[in-house]
Protein backbone atom coordinates (compact mmCIF):
# COMPACT_ATOMS: atom_id res chain seq x y z
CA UNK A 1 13.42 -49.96 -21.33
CA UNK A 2 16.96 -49.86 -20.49
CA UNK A 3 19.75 -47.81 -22.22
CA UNK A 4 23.28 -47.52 -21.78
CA UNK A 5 25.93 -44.96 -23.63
CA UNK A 6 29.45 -46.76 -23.48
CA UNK A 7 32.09 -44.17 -22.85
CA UNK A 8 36.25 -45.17 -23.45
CA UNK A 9 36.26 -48.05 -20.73
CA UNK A 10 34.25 -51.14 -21.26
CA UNK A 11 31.41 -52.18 -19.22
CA UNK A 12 29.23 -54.92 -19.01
CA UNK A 13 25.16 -53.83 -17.58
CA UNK A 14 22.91 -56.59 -15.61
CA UNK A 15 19.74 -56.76 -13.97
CA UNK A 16 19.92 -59.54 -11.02
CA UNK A 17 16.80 -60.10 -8.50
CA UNK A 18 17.62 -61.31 -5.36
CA UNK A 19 15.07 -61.31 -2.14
CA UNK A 20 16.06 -58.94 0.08
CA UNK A 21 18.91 -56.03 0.48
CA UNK A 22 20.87 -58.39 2.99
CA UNK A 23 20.94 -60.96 -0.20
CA UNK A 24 22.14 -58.52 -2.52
CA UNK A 25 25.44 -57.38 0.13
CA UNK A 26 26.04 -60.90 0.35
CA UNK A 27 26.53 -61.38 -4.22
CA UNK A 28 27.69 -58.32 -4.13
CA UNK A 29 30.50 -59.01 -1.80
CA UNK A 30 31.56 -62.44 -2.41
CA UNK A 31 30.30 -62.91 -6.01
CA UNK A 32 30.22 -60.31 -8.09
CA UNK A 33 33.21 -58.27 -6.91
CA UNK A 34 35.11 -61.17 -6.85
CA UNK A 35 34.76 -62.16 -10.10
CA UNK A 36 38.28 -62.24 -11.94
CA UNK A 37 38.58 -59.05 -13.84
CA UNK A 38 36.07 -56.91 -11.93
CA UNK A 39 37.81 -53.72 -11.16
CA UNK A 40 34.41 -51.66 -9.76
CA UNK A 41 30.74 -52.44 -9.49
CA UNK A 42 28.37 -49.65 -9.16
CA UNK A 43 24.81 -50.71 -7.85
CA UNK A 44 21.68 -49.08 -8.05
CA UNK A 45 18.44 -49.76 -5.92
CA UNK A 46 14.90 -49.50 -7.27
CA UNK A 47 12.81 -47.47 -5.21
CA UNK A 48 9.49 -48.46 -7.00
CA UNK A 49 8.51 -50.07 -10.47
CA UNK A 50 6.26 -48.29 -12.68
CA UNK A 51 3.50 -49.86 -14.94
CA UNK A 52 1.43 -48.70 -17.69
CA UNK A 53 -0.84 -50.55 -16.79
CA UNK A 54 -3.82 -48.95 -14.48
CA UNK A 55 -4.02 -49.69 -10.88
């Protein structure tokens, strides 16, 4: 599950997948900031998914 408060500036939340950390510099730098009305990005890494399901 994924929430998200909005607070007095707009922002848009997305989930991308990409292979490895090196692929995610390279959209981060020359797609997604560069995207025409992008001001900031913030990014955060998942360290480990969690299931309900047992192991």
């Amino acid at each position: 599950m994924c929430a998200s408060r909005q607070s007095a500036r707009p922002f848009i939340r997305d989930r991308v997948e990409v292979a490895d950390l090196s692929a995610y510099e390279d959209f981060h730098a020359h797609q997604l900031a560069s995207l025409p009305g992008v001001a900031t990005v913030t990014s955060y890494v998942t360290l480990k998914t969690l299931s309900a399901d047992p192991v």
